[in-house]
C-alpha atoms as a PDB file:
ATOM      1  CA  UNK A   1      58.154  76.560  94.578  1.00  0.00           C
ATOM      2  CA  UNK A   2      55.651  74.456  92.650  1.00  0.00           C
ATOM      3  CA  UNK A   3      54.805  70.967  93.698  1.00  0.00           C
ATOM      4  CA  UNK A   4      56.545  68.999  91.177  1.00  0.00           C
ATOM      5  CA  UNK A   5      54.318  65.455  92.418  1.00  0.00           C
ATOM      6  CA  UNK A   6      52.635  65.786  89.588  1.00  0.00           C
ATOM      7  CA  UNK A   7      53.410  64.128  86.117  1.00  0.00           C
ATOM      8  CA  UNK A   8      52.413  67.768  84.537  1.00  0.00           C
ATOM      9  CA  UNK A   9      53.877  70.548  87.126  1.00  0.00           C
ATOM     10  CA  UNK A  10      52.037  73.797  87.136  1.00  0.00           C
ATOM     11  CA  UNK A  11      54.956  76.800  86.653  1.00  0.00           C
ATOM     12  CA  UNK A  12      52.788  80.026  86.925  1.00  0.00           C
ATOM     13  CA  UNK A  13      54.664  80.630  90.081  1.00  0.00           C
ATOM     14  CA  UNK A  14      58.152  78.937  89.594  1.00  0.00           C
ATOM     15  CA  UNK A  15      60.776  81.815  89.597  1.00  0.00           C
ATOM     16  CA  UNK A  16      63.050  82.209  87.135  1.00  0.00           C
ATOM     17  CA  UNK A  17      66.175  84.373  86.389  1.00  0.00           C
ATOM     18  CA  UNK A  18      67.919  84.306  83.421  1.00  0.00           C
ATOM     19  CA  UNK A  19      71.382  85.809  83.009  1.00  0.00           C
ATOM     20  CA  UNK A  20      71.846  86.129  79.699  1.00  0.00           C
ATOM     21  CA  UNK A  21      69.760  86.195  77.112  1.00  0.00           C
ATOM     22  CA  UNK A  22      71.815  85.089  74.088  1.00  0.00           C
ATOM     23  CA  UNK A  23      71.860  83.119  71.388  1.00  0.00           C
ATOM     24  CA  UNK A  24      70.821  80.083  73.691  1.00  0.00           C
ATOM     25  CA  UNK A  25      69.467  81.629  76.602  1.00  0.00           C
ATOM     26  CA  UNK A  26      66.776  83.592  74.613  1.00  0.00           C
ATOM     27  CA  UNK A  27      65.716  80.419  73.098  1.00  0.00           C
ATOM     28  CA  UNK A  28      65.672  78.716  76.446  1.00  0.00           C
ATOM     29  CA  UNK A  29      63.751  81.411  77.884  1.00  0.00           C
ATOM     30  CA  UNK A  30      61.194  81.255  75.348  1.00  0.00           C
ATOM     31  CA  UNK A  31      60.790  77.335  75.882  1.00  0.00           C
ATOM     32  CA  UNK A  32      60.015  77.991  79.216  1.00  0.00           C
ATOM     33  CA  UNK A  33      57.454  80.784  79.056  1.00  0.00           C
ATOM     34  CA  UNK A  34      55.911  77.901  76.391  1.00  0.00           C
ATOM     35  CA  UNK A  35      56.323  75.268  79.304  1.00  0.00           C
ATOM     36  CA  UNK A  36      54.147  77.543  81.805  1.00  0.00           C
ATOM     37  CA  UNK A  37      56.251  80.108  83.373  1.00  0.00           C
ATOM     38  CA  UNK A  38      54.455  83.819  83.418  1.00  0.00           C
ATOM     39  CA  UNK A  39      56.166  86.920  81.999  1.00  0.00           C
ATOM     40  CA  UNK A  40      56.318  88.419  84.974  1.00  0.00           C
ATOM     41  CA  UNK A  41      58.300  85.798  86.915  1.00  0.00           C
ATOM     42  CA  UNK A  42      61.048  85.158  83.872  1.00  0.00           C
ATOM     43  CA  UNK A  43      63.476  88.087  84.932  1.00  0.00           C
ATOM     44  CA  UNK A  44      66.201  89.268  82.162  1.00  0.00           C
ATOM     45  CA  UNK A  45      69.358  90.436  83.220  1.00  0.00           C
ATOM     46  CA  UNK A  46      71.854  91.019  79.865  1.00  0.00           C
ATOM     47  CA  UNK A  47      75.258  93.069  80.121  1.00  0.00           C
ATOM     48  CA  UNK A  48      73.351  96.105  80.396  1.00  0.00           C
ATOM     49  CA  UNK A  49      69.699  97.700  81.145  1.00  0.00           C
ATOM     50  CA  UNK A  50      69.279  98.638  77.483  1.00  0.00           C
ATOM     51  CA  UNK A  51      69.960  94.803  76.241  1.00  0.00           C
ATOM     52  CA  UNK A  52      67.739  93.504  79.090  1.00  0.00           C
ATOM     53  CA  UNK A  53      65.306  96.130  78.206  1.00  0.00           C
ATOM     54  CA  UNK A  54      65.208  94.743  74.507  1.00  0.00           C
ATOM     55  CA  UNK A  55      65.557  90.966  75.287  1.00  0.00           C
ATOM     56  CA  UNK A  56      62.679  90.967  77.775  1.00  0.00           C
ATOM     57  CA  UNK A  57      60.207  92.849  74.893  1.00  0.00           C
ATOM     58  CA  UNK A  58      61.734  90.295  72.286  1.00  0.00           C
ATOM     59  CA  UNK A  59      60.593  87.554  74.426  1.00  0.00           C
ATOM     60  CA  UNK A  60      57.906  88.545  76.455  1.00  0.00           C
ATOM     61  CA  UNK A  61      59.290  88.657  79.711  1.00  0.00           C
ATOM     62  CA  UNK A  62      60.520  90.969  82.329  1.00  0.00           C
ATOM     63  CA  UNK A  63      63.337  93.210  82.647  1.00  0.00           C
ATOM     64  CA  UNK A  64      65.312  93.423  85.604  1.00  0.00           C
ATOM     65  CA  UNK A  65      67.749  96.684  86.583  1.00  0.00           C
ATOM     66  CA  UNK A  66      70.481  93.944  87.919  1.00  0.00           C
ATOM     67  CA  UNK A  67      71.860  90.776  88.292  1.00  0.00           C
ATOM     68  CA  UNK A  68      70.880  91.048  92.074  1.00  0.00           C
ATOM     69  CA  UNK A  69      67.460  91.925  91.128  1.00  0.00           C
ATOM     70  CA  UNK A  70      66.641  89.356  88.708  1.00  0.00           C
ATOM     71  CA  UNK A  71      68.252  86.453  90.945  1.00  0.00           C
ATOM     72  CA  UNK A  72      65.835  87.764  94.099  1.00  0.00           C
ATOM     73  CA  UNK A  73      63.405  85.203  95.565  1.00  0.00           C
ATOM     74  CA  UNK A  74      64.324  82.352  92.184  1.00  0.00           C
ATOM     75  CA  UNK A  75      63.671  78.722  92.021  1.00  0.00           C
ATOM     76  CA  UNK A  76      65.849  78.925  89.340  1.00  0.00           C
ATOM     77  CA  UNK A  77      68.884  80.858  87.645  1.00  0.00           C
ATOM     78  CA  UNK A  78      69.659  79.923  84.572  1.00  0.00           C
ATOM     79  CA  UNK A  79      73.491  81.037  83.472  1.00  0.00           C
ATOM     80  CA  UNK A  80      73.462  81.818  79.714  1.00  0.00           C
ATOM     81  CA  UNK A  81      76.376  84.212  79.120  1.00  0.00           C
ATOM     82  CA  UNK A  82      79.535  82.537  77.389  1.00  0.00           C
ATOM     83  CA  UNK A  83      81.514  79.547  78.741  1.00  0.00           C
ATOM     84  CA  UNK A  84      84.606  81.762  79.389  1.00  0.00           C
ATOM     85  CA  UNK A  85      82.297  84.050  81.642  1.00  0.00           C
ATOM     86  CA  UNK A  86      80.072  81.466  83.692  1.00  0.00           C
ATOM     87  CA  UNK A  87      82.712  81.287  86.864  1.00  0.00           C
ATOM     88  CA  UNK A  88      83.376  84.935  87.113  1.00  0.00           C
ATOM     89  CA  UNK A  89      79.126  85.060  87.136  1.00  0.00           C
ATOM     90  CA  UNK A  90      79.213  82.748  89.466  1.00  0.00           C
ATOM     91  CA  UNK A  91      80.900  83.854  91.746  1.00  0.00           C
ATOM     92  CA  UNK A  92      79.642  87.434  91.536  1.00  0.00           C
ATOM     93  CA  UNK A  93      76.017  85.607  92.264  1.00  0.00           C
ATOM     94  CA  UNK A  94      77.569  83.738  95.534  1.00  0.00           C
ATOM     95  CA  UNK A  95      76.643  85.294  97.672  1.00  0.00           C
ATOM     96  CA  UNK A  96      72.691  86.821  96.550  1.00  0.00           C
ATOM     97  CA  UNK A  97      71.809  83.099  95.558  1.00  0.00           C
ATOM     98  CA  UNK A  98      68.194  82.465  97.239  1.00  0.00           C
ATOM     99  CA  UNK A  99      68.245  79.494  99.488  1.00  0.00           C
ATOM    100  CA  UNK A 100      66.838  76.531  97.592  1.00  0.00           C
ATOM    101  CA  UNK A 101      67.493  78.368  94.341  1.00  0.00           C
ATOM    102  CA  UNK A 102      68.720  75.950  91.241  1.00  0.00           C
ATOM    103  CA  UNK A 103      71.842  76.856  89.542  1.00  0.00           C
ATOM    104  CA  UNK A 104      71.593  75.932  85.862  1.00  0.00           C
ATOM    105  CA  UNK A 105      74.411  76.432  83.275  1.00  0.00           C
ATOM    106  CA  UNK A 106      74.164  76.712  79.887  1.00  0.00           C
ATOM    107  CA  UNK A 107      77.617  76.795  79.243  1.00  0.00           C
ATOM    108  CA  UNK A 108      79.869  73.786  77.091  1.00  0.00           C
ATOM    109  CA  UNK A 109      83.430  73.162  78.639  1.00  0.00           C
ATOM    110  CA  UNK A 110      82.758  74.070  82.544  1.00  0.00           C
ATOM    111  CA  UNK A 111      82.200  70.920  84.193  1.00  0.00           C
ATOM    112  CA  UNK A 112      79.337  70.964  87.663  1.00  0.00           C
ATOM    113  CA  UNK A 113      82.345  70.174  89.903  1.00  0.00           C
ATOM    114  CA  UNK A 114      83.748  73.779  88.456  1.00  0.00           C
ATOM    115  CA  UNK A 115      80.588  75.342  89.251  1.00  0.00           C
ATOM    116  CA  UNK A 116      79.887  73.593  92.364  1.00  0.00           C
ATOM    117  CA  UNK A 117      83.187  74.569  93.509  1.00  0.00           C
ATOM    118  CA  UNK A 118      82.692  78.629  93.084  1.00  0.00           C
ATOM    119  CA  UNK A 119      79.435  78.189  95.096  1.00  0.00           C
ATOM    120  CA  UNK A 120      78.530  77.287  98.930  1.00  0.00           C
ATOM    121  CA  UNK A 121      79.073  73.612  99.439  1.00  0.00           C
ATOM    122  CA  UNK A 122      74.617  72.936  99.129  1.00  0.00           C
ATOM    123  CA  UNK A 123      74.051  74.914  96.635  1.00  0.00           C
ATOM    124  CA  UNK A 124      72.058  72.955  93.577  1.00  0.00           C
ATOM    125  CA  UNK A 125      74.292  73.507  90.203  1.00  0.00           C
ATOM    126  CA  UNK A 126      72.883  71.347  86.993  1.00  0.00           C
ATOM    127  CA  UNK A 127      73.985  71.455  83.369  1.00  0.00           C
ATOM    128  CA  UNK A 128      71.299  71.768  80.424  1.00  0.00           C
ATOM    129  CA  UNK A 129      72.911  71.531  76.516  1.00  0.00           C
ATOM    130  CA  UNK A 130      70.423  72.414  73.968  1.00  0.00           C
ATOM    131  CA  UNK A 131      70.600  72.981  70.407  1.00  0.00           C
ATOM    132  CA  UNK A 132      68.810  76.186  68.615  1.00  0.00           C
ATOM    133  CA  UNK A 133      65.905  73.822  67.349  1.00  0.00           C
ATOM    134  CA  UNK A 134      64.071  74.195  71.049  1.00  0.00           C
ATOM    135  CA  UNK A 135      62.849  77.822  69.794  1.00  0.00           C
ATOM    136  CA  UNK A 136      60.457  76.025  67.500  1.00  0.00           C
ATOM    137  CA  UNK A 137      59.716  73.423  70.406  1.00  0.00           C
ATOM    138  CA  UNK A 138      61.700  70.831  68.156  1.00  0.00           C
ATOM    139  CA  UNK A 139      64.970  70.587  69.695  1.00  0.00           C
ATOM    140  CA  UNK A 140      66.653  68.153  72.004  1.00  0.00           C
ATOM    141  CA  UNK A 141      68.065  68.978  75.797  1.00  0.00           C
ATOM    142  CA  UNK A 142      70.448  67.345  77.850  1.00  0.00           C
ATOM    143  CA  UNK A 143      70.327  67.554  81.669  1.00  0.00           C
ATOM    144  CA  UNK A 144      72.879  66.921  83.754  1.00  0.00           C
ATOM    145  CA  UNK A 145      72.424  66.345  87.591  1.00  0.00           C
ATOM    146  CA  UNK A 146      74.558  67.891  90.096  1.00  0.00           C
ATOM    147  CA  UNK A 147      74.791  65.930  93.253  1.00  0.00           C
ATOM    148  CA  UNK A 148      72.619  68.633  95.479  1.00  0.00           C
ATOM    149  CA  UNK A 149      69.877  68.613  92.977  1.00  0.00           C
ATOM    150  CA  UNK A 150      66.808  67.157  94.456  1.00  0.00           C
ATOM    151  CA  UNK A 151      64.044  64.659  92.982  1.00  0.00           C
ATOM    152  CA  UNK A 152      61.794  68.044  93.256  1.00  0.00           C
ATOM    153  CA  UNK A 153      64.274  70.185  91.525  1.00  0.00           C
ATOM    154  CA  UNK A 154      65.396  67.643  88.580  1.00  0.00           C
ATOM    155  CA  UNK A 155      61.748  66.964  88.548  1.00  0.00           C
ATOM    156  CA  UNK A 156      61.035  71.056  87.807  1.00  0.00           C
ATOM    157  CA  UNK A 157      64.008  71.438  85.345  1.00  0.00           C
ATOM    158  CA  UNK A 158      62.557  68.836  83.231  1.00  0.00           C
ATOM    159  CA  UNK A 159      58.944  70.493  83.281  1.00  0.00           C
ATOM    160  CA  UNK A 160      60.600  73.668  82.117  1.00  0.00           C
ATOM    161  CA  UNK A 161      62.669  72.085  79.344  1.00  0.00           C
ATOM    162  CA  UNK A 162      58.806  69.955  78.826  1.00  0.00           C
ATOM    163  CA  UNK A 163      58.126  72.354  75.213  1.00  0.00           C
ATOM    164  CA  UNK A 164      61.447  71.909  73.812  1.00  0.00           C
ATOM    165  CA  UNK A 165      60.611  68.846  72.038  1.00  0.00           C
ATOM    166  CA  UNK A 166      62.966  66.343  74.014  1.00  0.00           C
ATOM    167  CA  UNK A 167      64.836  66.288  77.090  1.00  0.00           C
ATOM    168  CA  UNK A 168      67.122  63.735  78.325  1.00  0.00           C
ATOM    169  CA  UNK A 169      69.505  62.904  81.398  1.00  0.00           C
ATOM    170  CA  UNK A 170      72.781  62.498  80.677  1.00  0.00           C
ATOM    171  CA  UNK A 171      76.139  62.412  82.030  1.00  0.00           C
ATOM    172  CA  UNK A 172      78.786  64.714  81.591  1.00  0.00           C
ATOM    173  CA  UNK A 173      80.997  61.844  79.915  1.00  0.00           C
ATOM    174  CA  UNK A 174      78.295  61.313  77.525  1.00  0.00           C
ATOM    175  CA  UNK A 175      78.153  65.622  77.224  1.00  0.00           C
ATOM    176  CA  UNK A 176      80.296  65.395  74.367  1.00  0.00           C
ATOM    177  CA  UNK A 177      78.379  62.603  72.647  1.00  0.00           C
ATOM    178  CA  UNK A 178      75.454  64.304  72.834  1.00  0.00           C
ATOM    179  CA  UNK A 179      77.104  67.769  71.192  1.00  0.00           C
ATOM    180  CA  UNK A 180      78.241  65.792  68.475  1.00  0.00           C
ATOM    181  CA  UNK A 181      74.742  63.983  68.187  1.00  0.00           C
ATOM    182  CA  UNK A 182      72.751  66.946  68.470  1.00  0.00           C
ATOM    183  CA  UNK A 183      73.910  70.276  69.938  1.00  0.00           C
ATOM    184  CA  UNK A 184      75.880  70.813  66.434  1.00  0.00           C
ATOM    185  CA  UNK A 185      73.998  68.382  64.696  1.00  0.00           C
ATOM    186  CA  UNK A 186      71.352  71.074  63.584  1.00  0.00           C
ATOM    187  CA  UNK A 187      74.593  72.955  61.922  1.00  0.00           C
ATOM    188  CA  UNK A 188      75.315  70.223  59.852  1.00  0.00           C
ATOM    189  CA  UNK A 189      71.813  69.374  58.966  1.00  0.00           C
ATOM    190  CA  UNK A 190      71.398  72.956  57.416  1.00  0.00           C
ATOM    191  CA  UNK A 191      74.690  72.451  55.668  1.00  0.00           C
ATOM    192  CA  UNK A 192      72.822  69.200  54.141  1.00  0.00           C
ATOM    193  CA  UNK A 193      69.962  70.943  53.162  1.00  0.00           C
ATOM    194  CA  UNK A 194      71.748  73.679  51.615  1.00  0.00           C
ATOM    195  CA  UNK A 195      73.514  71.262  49.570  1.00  0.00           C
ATOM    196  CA  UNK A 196      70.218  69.573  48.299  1.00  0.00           C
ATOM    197  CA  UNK A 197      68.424  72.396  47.845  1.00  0.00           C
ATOM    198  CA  UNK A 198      71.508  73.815  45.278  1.00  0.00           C
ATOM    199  CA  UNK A 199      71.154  70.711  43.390  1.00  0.00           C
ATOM    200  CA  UNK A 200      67.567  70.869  42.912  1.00  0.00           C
ATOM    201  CA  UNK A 201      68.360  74.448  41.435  1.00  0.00           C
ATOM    202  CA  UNK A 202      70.567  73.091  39.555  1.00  0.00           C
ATOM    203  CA  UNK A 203      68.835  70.302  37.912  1.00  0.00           C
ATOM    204  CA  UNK A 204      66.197  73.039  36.956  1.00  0.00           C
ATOM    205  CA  UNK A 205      63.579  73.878  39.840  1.00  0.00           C
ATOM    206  CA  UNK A 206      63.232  77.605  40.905  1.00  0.00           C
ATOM    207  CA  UNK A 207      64.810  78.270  44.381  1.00  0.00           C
ATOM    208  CA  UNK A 208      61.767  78.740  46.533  1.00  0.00           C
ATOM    209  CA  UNK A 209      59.848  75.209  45.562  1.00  0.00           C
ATOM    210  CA  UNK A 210      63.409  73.608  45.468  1.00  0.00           C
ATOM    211  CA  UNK A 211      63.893  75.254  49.367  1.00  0.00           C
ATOM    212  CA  UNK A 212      60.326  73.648  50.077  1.00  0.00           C
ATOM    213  CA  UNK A 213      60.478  70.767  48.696  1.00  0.00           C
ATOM    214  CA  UNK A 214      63.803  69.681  50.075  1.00  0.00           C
ATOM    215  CA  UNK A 215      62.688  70.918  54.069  1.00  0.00           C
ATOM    216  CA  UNK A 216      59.659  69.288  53.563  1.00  0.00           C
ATOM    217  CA  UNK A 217      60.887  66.025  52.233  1.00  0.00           C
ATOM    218  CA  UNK A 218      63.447  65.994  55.355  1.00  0.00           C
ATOM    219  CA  UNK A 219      60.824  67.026  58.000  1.00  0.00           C
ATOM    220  CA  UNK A 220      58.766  63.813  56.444  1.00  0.00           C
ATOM    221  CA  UNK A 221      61.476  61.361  56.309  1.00  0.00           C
ATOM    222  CA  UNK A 222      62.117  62.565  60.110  1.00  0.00           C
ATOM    223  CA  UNK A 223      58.777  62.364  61.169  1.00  0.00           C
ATOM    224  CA  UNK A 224      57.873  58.802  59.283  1.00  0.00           C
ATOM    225  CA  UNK A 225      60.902  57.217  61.521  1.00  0.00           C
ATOM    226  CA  UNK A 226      59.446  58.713  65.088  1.00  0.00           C
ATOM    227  CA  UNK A 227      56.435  57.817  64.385  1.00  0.00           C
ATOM    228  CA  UNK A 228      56.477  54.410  62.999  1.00  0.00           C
ATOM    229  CA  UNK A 229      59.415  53.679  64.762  1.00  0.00           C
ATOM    230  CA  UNK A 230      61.297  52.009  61.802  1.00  0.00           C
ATOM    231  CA  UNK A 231      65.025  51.447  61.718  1.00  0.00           C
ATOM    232  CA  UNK A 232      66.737  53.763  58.641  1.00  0.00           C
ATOM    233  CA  UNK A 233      67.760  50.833  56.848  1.00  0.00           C
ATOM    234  CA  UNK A 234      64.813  49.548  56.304  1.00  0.00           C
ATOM    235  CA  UNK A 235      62.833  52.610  55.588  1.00  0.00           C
ATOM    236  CA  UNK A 236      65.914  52.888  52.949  1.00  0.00           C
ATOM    237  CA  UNK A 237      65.123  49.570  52.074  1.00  0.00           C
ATOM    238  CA  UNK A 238      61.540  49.956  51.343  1.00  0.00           C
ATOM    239  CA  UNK A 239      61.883  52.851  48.919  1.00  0.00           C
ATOM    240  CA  UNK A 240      64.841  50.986  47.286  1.00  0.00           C
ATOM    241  CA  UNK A 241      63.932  49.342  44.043  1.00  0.00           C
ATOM    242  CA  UNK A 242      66.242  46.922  42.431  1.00  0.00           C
ATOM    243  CA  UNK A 243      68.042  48.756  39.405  1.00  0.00           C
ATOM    244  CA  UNK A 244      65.375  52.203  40.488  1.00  0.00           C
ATOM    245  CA  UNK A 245      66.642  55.548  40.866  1.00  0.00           C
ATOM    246  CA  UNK A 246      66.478  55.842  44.897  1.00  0.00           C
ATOM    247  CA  UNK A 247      69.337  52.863  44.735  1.00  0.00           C
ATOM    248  CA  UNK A 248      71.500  54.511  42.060  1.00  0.00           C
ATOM    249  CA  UNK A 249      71.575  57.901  44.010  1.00  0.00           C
ATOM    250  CA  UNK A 250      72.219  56.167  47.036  1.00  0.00           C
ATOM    251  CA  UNK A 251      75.172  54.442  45.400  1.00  0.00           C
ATOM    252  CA  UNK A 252      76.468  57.573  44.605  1.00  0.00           C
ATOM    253  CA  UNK A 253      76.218  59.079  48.146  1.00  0.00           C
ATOM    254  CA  UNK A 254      78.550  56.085  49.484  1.00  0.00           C
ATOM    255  CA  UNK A 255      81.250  56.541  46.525  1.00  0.00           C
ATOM    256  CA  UNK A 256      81.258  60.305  47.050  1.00  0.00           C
ATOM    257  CA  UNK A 257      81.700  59.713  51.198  1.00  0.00           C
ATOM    258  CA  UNK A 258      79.300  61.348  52.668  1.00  0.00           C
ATOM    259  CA  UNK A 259      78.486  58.601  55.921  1.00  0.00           C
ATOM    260  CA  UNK A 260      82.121  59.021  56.533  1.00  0.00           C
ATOM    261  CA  UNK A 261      82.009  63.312  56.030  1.00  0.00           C
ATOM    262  CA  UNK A 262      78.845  62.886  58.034  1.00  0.00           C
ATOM    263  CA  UNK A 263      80.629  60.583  60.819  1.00  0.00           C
ATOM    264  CA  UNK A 264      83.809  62.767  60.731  1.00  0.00           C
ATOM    265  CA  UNK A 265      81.668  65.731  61.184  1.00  0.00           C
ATOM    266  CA  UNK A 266      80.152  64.300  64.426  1.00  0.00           C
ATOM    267  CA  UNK A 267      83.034  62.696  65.935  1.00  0.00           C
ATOM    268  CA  UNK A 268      85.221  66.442  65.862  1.00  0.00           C
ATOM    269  CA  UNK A 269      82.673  68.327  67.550  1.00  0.00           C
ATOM    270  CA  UNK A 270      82.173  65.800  70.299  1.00  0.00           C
ATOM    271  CA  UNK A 271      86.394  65.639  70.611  1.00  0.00           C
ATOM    272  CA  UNK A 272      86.415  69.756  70.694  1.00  0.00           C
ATOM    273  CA  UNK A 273      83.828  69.669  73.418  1.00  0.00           C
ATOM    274  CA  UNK A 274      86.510  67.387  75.464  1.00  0.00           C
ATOM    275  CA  UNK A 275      89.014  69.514  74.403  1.00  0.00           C
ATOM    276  CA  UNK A 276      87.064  72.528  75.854  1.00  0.00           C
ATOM    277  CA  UNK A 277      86.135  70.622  78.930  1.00  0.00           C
ATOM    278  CA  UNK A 278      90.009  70.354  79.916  1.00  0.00           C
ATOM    279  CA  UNK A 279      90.663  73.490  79.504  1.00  0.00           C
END
């Protein structure tokens, strides 16, 4: 494995299998090819050759005939196949896990202790939660740390996770929060956009400069607060002119409810995430 004493790990020879390439494991995959690992050492195994055969050209990677094959000699195996799957996969991986090898689910609603359970007593199990936004290297990831993990290894997941835009350690209480903050959170941001983009239509503009305008105006308004590192209200506030259009539309937003549809919104898919996580 790489030495990860560095601030900025090299990952041309970290070893990784990935067990589904999904809907979130493709994306992951692709953030870590970005981060530094080669094509040769991210390994694909889907449901079937065919599947891994097409994942592996979609991302650039490698195909392997098996699970068996593509877990052989990793530093880490990431477990992207559905959350009603991962323990079955685990325990058909038991027993072929390398020694030293990382266990990493991708999966919402199976806990570490769940994992950690199916799997010999010091075997390293850790949890990662992205949302889809990591496949343009703007996304945010939470890590969670099983108790085996070591500095080295925590240290290596987050250099893998280190083109996804952010990633953060979290606990698996705070799991939830963190789906509601930002695993759906992209969901309900394109739901938002949608909306504006309609009304621009509506009040006249043609689709594609209303589509533009609106993303652009929202990637700005994001970008102004990271950088600057201004609190919301008082960007608001700045742009606010007494008796001005920004304040009468933003009146309108608070009669029509949409901080409360926005805070409802949040708050169910972090309480369906602890639903999930009881089983």
């Amino acid at each position: 494995m790489t030495d990860t004493s560095t601030d900025s790990l090299d990952l041309s020879a970290v070893r990784v299998a990935l067990i589904g390439a999904g809907n979130m494991g493709g994306p992951v995959g692709r953030t870590m090819l970005d981060a530094g690992v080669r094509p040769e050492n991210l390994r694909i195994a889907n449901s079937s050759p065919a599947s891994s055969e097409r994942a592996a050209e979609e991302l650039g990677a490698t195909a392997a005939a098996s699970r068996a094959e593509a877990i052989e000699g990793a530093d880490v195996v990431v477990l992207g196949v559905k959350p009603y799957q991962i323990l079955d996969l685990v325990a058909e991986l038991r027993d072929d896990l390398p020694e030293g090898a990382v266990v990493l689910s991708l999966a919402a609603g199976t806990t570490l202790a769940q994992i950690q359970e199916a799997l010999p007593s010091d075997a390293a199990v850790a949890r990662a939660m992205p949302n889809t936004p990591i496949s343009v290297g703007e996304g945010a990831v939470g890590l969670m740390r099983g108790d085996v993990v070591s500095d080295e290894q925590h240290a290596l997941l987050h250099a893998l996770f280190s083109s996804a835009g952010v990633a953060v350690d979290i606990t698996e209480e705070q799991v939830h929060a963190f789906i509601g903050t930002a695993g759906s959170m992209p969901a309900f941001v394109f739901t938002i956009i949608e909306a504006m983009t309609d009304e621009a239509v509506r009040l006249g503009l043609k689709r594609d400069l209303a589509a533009s305008l609106v993303q652009q105006t929202v990637r700005g308004a994001a970008t102004m607060l990271t950088e600057s590192g201004t609190h919301p209200a008082v960007a608001k506030n700045a742009v606010s002119s007494p008796g001005g259009t920004t304040v009468q539309g933003l009146a309108a937003l608070e009669r029509e409810g949409v901080r409360a549809g926005v805070a409802a919104a949040m708050a169910a898919a972090a309480d369906s995430s602890r639903a999930m996580s009881r089983g």
